[in-house]
C-alpha atoms as a PDB file:
ATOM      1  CA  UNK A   1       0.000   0.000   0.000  1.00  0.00           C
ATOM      2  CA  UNK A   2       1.575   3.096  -1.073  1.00  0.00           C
ATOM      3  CA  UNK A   3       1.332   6.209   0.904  1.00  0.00           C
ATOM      4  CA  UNK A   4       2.272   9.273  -0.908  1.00  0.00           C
ATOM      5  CA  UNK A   5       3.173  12.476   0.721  1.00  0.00           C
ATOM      6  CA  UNK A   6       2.984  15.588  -1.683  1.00  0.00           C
ATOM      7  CA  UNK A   7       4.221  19.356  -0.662  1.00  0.00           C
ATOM      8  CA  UNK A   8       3.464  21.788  -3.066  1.00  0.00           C
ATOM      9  CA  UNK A   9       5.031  25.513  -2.550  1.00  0.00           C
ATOM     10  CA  UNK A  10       3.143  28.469  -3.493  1.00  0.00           C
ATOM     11  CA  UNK A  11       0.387  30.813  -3.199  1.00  0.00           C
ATOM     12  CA  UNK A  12      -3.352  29.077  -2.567  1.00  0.00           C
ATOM     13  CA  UNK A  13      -1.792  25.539  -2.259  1.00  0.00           C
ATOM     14  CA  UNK A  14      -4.563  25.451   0.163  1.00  0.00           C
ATOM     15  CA  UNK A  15      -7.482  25.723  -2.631  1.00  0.00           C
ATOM     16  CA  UNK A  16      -4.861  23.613  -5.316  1.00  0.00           C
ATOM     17  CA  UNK A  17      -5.021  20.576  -2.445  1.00  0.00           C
ATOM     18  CA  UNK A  18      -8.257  20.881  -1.909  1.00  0.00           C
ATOM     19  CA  UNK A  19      -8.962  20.442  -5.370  1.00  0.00           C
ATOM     20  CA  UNK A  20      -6.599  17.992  -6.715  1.00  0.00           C
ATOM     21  CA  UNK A  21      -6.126  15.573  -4.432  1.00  0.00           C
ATOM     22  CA  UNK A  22      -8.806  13.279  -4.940  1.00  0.00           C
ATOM     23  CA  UNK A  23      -7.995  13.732  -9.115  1.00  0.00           C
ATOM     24  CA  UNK A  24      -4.077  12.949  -7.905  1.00  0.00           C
ATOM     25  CA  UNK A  25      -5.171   9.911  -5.817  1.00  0.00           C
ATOM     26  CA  UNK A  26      -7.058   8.347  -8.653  1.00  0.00           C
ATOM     27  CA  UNK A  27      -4.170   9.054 -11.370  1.00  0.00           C
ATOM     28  CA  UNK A  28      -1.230   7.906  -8.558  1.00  0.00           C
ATOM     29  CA  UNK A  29      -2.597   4.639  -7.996  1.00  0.00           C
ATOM     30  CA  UNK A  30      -2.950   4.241 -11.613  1.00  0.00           C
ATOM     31  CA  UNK A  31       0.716   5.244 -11.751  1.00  0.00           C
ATOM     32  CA  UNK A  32       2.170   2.941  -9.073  1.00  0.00           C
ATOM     33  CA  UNK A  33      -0.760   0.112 -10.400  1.00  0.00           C
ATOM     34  CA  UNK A  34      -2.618  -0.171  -6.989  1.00  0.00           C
ATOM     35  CA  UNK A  35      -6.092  -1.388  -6.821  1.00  0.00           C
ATOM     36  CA  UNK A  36      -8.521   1.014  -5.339  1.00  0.00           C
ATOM     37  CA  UNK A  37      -8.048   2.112  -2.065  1.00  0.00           C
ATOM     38  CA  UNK A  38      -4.908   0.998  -1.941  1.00  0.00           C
ATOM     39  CA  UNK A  39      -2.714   4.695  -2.510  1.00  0.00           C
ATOM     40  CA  UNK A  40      -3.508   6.950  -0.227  1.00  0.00           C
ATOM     41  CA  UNK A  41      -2.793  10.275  -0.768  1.00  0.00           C
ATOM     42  CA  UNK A  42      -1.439  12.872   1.897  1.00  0.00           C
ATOM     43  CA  UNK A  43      -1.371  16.780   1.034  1.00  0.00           C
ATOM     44  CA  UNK A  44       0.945  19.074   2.591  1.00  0.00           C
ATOM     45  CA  UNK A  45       0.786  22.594   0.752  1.00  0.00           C
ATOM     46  CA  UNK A  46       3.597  24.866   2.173  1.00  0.00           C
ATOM     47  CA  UNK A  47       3.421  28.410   1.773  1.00  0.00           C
ATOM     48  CA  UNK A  48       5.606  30.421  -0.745  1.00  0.00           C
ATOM     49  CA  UNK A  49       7.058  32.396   2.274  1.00  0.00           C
ATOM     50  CA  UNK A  50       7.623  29.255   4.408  1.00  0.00           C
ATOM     51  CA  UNK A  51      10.522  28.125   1.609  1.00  0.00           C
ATOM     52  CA  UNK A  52      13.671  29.368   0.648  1.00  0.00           C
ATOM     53  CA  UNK A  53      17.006  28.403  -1.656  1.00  0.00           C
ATOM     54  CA  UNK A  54      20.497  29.832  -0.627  1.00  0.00           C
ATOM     55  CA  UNK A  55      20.959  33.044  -3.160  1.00  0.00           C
ATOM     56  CA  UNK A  56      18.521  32.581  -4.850  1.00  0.00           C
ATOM     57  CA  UNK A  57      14.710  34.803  -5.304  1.00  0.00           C
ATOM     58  CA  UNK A  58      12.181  32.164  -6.253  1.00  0.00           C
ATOM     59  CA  UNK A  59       9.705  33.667  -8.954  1.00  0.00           C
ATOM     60  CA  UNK A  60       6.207  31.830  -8.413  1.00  0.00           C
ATOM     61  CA  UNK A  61       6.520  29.675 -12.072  1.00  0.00           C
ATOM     62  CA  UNK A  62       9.662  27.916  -9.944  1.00  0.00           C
ATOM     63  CA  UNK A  63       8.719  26.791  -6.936  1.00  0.00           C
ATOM     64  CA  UNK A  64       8.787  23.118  -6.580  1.00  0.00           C
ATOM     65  CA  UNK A  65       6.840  20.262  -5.273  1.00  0.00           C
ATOM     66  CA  UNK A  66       8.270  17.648  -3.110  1.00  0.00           C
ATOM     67  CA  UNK A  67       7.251  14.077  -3.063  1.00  0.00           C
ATOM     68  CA  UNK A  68       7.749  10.959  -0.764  1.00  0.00           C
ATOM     69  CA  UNK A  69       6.874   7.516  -1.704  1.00  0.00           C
ATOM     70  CA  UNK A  70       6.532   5.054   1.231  1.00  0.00           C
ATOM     71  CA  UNK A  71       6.326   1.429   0.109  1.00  0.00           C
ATOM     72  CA  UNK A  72       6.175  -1.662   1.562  1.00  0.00           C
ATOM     73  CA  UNK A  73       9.159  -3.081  -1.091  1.00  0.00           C
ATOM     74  CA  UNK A  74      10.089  -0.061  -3.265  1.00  0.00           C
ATOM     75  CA  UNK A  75      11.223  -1.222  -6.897  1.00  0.00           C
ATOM     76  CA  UNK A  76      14.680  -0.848  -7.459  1.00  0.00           C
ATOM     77  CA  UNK A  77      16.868  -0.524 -10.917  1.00  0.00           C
ATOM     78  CA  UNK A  78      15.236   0.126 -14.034  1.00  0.00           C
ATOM     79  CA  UNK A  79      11.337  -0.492 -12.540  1.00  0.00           C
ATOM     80  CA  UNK A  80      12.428   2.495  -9.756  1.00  0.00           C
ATOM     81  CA  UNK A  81      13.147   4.795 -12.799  1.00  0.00           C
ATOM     82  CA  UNK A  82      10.194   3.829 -14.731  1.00  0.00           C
ATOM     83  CA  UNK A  83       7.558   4.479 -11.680  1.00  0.00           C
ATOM     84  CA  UNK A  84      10.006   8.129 -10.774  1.00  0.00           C
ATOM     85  CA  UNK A  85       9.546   8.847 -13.944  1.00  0.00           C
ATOM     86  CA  UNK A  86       5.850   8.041 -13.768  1.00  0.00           C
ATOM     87  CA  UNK A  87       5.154   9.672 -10.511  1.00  0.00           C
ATOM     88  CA  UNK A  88       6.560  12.864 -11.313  1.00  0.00           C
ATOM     89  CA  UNK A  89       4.442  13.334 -15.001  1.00  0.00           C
ATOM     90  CA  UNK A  90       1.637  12.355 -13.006  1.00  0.00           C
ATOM     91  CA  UNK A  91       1.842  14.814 -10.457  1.00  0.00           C
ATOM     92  CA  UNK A  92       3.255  17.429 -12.799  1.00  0.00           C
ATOM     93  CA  UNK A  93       0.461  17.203 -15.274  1.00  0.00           C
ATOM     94  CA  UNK A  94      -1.622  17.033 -11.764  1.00  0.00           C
ATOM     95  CA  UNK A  95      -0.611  20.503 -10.453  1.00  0.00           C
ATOM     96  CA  UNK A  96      -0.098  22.176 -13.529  1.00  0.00           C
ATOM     97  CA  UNK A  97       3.643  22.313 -12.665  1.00  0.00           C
ATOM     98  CA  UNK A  98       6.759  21.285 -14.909  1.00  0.00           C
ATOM     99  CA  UNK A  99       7.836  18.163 -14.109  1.00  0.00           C
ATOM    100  CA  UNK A 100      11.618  19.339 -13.562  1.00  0.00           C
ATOM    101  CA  UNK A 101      10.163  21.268 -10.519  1.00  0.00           C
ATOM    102  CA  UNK A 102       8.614  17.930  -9.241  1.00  0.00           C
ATOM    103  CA  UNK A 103      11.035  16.205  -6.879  1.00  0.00           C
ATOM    104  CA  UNK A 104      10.492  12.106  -5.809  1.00  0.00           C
ATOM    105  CA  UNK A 105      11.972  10.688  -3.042  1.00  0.00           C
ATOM    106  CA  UNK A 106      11.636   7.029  -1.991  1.00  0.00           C
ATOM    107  CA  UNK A 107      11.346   6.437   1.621  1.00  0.00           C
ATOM    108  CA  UNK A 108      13.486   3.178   2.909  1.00  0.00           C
ATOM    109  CA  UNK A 109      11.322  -0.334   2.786  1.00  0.00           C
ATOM    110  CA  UNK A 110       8.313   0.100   5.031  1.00  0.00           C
ATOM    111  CA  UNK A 111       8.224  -3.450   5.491  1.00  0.00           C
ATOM    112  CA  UNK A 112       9.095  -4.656   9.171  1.00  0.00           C
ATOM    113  CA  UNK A 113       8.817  -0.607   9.986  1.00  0.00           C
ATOM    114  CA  UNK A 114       5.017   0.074   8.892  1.00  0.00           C
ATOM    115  CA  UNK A 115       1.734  -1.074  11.150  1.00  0.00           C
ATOM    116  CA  UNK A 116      -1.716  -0.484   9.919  1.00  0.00           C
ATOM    117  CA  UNK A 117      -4.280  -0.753  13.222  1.00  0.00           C
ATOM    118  CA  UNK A 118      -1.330  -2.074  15.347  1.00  0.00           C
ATOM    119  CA  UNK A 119      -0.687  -5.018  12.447  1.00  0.00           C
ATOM    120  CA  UNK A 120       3.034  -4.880  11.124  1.00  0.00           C
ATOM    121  CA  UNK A 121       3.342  -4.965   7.442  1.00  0.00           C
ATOM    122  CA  UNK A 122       5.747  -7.504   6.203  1.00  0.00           C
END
């Protein structure tokens, strides 16, 4: 069961997740191939004055959006690249964003480190 954390920074990324994140959870368990129910969706807008760069004045058509995949058994090699590559048009085409501003991290194997109602995911 994927969870997906997604932090988009800019002005009203309060009205954008309220929006979009039903659309995103649809189209992201599409992308990762998850039966329904199975991706949930977390959104975590953070405001254009709550992130910075060193040097650098960030002009509202470059802010970026952060996401973190947490998986059970992430894919690794050529599938990881695939789904990152995946993930990111997904979310890109989601938010209306270009996908070089959308950044994927993988959190380390849930498995063993992940309960759902006190039950430990193996």
């Amino acid at each position: 069961m994927p969870i997906v954390d997604i932090e988009p920074v800019g002005a009203n990324t309060e009205e954008v997740a309220a929006a979009r994140t039903q659309a995103l959870a649809d189209a992201l368990g599409a992308a990762l191939g998850s039966a329904p129910g199975q991706t949930w969706v977390r959104m975590h807008p953070l405001p254009h004055a709550a992130y910075a760069e060193n040097g650098a004045a960030l002009l509202p058509d470059a802010l970026p959006v952060f996401v973190t995949i947490r998986k059970a058994h992430p894919p690794s090699g050529a599938a990881l690249e695939r789904e990152a590559r995946s993930v990111t048009e997904t979310v890109a085409r989601s938010l209306g964003r270009p996908a070089t501003l959308v950044h994927v991290e993988y959190a380390p194997p849930a498995a063993g480190r992940q309960a759902f109602g006190g039950v430990l995911v193996e």
